[in-house]
N, C-alpha and C. Protein backbone atom coordinates (compact mmCIF):
# COMPACT_ATOMS: atom_id res chain seq x y z
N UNK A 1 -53.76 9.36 3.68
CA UNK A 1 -52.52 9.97 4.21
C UNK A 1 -52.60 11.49 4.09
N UNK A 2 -52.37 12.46 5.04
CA UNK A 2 -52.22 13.86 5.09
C UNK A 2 -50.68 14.17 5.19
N UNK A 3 -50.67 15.25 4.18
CA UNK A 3 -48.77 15.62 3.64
C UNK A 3 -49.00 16.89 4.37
N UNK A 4 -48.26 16.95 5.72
CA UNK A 4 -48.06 18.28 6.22
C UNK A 4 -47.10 19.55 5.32
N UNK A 5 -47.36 20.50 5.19
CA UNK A 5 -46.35 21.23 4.57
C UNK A 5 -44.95 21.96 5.87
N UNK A 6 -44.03 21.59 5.55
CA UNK A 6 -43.06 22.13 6.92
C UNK A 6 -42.09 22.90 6.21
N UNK A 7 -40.93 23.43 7.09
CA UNK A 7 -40.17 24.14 6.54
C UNK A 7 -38.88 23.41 6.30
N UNK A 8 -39.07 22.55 6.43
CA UNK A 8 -38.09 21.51 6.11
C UNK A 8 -38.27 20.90 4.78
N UNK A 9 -39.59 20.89 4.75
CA UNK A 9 -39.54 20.31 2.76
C UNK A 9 -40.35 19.01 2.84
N UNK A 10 -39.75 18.16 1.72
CA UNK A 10 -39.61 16.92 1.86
C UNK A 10 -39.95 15.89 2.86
N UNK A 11 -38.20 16.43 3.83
CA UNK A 11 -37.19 15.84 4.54
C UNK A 11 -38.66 15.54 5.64
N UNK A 12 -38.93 16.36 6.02
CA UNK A 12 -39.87 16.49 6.61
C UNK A 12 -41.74 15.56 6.84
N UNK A 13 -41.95 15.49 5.37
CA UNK A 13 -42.82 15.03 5.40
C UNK A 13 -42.53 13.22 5.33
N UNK A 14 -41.29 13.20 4.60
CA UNK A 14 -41.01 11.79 5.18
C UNK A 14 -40.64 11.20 6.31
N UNK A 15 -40.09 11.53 6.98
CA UNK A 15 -40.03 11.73 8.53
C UNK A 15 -41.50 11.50 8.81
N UNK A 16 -42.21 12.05 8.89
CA UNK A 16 -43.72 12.28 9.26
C UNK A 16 -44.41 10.83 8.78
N UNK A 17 -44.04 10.88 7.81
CA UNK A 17 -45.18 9.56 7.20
C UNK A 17 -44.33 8.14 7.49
N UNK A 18 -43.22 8.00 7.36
CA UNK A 18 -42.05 7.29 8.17
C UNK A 18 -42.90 6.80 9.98
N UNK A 19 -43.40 8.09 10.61
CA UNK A 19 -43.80 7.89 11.79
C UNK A 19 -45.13 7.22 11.98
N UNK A 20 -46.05 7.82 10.78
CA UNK A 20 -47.15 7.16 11.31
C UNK A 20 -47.67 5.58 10.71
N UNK A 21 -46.43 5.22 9.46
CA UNK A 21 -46.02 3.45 9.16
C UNK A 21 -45.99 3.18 10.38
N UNK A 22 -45.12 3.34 11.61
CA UNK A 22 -44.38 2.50 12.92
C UNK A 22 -45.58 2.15 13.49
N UNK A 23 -46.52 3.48 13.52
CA UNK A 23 -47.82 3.42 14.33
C UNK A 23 -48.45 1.88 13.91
């Protein structure tokens, strides 16, 4: 798994990893 750093935080990277589970 790769943890993007955003400016959102967190919020963000769960969102992200959230997306690529669906995949």
């Amino acid at each position: 798994k790769r943890k993007k750093l955003k400016p959102n935080g967190l919020q963000g990277n769960e969102e992200e990893e959230a997306a690529l589970q669906q995949q």
